[in-house]
Protein backbone atom coordinates (compact mmCIF):
# COMPACT_ATOMS: atom_id res chain seq x y z
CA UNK A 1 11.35 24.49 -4.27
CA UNK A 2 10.49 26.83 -0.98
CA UNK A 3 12.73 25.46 1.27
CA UNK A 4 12.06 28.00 3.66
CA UNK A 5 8.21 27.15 3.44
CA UNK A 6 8.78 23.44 3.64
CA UNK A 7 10.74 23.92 7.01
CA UNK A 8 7.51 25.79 7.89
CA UNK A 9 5.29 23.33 6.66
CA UNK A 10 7.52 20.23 8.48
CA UNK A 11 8.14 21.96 11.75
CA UNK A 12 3.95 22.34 11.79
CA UNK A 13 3.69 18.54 11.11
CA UNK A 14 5.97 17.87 13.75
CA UNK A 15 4.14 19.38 16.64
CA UNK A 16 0.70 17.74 14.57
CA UNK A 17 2.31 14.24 14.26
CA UNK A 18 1.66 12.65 17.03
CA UNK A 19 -1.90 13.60 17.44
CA UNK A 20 -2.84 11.25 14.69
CA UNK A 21 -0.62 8.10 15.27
CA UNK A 22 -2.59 5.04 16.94
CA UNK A 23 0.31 4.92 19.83
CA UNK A 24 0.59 8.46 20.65
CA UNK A 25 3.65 8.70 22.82
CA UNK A 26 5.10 5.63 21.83
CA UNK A 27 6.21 6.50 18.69
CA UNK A 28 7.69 9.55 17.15
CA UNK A 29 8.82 11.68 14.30
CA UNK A 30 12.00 9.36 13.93
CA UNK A 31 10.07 6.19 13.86
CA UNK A 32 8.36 7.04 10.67
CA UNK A 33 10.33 7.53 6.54
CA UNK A 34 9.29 10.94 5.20
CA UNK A 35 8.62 11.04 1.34
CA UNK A 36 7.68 14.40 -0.39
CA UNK A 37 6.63 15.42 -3.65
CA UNK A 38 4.36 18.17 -5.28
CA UNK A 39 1.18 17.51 -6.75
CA UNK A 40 -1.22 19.53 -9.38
CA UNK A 41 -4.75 19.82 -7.97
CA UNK A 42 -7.58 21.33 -9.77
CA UNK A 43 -8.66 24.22 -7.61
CA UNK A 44 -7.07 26.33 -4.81
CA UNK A 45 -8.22 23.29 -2.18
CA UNK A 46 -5.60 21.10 -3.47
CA UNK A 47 -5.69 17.72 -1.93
CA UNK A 48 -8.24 18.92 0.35
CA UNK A 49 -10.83 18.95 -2.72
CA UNK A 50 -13.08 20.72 -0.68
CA UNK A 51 -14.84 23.95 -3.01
CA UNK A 52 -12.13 26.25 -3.72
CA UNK A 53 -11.11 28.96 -6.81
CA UNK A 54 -11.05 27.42 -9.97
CA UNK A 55 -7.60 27.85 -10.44
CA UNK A 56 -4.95 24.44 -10.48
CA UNK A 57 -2.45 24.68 -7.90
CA UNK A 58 0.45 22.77 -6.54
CA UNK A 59 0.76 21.33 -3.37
CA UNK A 60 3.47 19.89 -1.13
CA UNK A 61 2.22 15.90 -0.52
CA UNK A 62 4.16 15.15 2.94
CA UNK A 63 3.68 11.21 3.44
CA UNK A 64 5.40 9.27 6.29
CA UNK A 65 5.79 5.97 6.37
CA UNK A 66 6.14 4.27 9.75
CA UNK A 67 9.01 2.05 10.80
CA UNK A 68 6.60 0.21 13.55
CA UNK A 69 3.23 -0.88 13.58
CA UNK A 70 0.81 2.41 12.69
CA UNK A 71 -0.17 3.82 10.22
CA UNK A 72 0.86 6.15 7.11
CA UNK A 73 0.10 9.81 7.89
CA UNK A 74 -0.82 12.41 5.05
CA UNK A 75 0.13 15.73 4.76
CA UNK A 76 -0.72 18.48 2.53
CA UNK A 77 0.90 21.80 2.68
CA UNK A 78 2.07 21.65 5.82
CA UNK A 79 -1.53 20.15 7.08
CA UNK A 80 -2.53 16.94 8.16
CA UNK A 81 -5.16 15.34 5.96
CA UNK A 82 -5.66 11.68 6.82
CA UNK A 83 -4.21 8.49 7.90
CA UNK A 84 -4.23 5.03 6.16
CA UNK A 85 -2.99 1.64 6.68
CA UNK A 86 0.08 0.40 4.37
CA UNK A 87 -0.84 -1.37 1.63
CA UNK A 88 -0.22 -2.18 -2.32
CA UNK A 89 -1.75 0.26 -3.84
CA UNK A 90 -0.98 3.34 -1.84
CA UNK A 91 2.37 2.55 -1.75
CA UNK A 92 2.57 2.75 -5.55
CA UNK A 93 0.84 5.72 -5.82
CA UNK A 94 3.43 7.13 -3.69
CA UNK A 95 6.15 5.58 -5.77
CA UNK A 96 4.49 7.25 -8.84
CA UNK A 97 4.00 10.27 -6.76
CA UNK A 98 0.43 10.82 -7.20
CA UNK A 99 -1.78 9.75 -3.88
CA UNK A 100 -5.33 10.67 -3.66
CA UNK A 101 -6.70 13.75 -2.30
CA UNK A 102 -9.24 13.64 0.76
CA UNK A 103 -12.39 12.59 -0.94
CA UNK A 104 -10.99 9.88 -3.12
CA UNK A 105 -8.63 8.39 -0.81
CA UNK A 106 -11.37 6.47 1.44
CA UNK A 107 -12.49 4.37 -1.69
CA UNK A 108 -8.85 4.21 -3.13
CA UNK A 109 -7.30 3.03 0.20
CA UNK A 110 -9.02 0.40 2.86
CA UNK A 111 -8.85 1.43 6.16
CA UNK A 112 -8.70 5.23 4.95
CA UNK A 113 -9.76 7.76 8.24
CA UNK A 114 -9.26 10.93 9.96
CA UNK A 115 -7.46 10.49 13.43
């Protein structure tokens, strides 16, 4: 682990945050449990899956989980990718530490979106 370039990557998402939260400035960083985890993805895009080298990479996954009534927000690297509602099944994929990446997660996850 890069802790240095996870302090990077968290002290980016904290400035990000609360752009994407429904209540923006009601609710902040300490409102919300942080999990973290790597993930393989299967070009240089990672969990962006967006056209990148065709090499498999590993990511940082940065999902927190809010305390009040908003939703989950999604991180990649350091880099906010989308924002989705609580439910079942993404909270087991976090669990097994495997969400989807950016074009799967709107059909995987209801209520799925960009803030």
């Amino acid at each position: 682990m890069d802790i240095i370039n996870m302090c990077r990557e968290l002290l980016a998402i904290e400035q990000e945050l609360p752009n994407h939260c429904l209540n923006f400035g009601k609710y902040f960083s300490r409102d919300f449990r942080m999990e973290t985890f790597e993930q393989t993805w299967g070009n240089t895009s990672g969990g962006f899956e967006k056209l990148g080298g065709d090499m498999m990479i590993s990511q940082r996954t940065y999902v927190f989980i809010p305390d009040v009534d908003d939703l989950c927000q999604v991180y990649f690297g350091g880099i906010y990718a989308y924002s989705v509602p609580v439910s079942e099944q993404f909270m087991e994929d976090v669990r097994k530490r495997s969400i989807k990446g950016c074009s799967k997660a709107p059909m995987a996850y209801k209520g799925c979106r960009r803030v």
